[in-house]
C-alpha atoms as a PDB file:
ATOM      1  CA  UNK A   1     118.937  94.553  78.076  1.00  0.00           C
ATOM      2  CA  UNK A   2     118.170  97.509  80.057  1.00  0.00           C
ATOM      3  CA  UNK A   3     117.760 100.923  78.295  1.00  0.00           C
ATOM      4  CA  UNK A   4     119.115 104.218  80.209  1.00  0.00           C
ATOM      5  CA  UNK A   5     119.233 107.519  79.127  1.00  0.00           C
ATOM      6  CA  UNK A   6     120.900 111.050  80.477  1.00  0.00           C
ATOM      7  CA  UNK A   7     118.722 112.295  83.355  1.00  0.00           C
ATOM      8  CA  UNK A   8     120.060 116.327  83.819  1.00  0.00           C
ATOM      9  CA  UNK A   9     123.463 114.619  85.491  1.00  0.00           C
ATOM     10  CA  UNK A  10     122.053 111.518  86.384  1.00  0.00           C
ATOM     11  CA  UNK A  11     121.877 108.446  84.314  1.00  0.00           C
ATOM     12  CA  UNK A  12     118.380 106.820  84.616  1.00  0.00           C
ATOM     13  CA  UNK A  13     117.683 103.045  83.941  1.00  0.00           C
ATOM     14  CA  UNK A  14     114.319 104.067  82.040  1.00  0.00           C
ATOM     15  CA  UNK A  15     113.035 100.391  83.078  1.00  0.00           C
ATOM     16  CA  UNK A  16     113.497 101.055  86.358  1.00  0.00           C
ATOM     17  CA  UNK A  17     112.307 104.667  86.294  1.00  0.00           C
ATOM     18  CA  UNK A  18     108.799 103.459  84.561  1.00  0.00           C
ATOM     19  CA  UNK A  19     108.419 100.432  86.393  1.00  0.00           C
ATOM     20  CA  UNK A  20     109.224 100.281  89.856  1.00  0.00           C
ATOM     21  CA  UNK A  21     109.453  96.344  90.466  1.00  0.00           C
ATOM     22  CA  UNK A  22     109.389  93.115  88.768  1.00  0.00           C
ATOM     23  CA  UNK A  23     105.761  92.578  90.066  1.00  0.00           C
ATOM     24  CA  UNK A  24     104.588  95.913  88.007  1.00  0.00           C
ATOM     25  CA  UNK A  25     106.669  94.743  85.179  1.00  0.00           C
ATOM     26  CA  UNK A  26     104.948  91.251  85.307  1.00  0.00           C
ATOM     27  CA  UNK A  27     101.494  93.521  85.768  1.00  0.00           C
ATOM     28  CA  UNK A  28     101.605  95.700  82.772  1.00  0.00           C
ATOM     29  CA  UNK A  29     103.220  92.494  80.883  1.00  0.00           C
ATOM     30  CA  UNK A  30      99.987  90.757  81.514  1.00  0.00           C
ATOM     31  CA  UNK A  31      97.266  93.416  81.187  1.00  0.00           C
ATOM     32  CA  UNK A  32      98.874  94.678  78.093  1.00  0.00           C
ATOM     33  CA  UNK A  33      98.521  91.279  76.721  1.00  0.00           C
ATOM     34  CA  UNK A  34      95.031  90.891  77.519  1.00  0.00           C
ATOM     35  CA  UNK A  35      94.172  94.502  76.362  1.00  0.00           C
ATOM     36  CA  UNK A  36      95.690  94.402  72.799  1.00  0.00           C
ATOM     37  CA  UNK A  37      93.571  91.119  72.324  1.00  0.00           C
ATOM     38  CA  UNK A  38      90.647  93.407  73.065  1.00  0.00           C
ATOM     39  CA  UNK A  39      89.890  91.869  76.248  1.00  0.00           C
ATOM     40  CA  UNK A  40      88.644  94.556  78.874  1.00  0.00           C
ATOM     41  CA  UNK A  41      87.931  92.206  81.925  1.00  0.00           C
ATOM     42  CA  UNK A  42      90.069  92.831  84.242  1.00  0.00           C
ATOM     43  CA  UNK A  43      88.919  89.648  86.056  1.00  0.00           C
ATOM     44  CA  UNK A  44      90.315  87.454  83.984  1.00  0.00           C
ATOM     45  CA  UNK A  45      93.512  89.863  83.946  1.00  0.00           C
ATOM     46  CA  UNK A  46      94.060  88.931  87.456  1.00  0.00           C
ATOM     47  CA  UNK A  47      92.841  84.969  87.292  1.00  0.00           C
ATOM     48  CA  UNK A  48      95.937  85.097  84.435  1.00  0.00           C
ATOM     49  CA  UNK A  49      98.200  86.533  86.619  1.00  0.00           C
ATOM     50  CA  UNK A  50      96.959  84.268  90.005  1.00  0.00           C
ATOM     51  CA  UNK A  51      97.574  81.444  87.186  1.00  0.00           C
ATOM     52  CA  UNK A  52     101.331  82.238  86.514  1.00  0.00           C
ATOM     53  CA  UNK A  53     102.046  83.246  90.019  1.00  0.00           C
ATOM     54  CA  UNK A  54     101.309  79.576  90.808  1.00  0.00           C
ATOM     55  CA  UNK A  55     103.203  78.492  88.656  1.00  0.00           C
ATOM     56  CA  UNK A  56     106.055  79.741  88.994  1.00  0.00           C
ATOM     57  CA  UNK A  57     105.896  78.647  92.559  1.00  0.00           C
ATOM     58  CA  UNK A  58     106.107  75.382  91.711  1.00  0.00           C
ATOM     59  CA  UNK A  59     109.117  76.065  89.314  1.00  0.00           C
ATOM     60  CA  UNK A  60     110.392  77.323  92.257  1.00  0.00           C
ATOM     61  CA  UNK A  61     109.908  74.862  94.860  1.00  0.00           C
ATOM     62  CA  UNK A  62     110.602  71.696  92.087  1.00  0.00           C
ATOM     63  CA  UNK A  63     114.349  73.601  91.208  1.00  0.00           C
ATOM     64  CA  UNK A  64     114.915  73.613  94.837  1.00  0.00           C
ATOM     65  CA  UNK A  65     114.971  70.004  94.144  1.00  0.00           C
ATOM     66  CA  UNK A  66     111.481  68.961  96.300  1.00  0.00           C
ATOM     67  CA  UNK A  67     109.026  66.855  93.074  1.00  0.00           C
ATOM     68  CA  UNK A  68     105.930  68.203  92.900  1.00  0.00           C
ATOM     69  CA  UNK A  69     104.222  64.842  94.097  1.00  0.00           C
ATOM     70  CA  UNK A  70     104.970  66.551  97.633  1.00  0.00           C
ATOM     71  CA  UNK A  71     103.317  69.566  97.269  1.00  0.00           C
ATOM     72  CA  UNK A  72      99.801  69.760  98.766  1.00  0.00           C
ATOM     73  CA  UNK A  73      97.143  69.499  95.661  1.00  0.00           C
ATOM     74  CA  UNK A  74      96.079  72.567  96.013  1.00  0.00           C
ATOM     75  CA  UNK A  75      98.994  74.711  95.001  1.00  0.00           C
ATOM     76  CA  UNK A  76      99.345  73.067  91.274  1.00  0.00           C
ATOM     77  CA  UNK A  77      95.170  72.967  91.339  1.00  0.00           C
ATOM     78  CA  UNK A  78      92.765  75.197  93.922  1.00  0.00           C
ATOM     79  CA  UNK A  79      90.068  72.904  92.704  1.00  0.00           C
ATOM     80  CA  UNK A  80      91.080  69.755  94.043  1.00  0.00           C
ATOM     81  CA  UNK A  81      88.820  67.981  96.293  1.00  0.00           C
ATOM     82  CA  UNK A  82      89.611  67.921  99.865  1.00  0.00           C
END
């Protein structure tokens, strides 16, 4: 549920007016996660986030109705051998 609150005249969505877009959202989501285990890498921040962004590709692509057996191997797994 989205907050607002009285801007002057203007009502403000305040989760709009702090974040500007899902993908800062899904940003601050991830790095505050990291950072209040006490991690301070942000390397592993962004491997995280790389990690969930792929996933949710697939999501995507397999509730479009296509199985996942189609997808090239290296969208569910980088690693995969060539």
């Amino acid at each position: 549920m989205a907050a607002s609150a009285r801007l002057g005249e203007k009502e403000v969505n305040v989760d709009s007016a702090i974040f500007s877009s899902q993908t800062e959202r899904t940003a601050w989501r991830i790095a505050t996660h990291h950072l209040g285990c006490g991690q301070r890498d942000p390397v592993k921040m962004i491997v995280d986030a790389i990690e969930q962004e792929r996933a949710r590709c697939i999501d995507l692509i397999e509730a479009a109705g296509f199985s996942s057996d189609d997808l090239s191997p290296f969208i569910a797994d980088p690693h995969a051998d060539w």
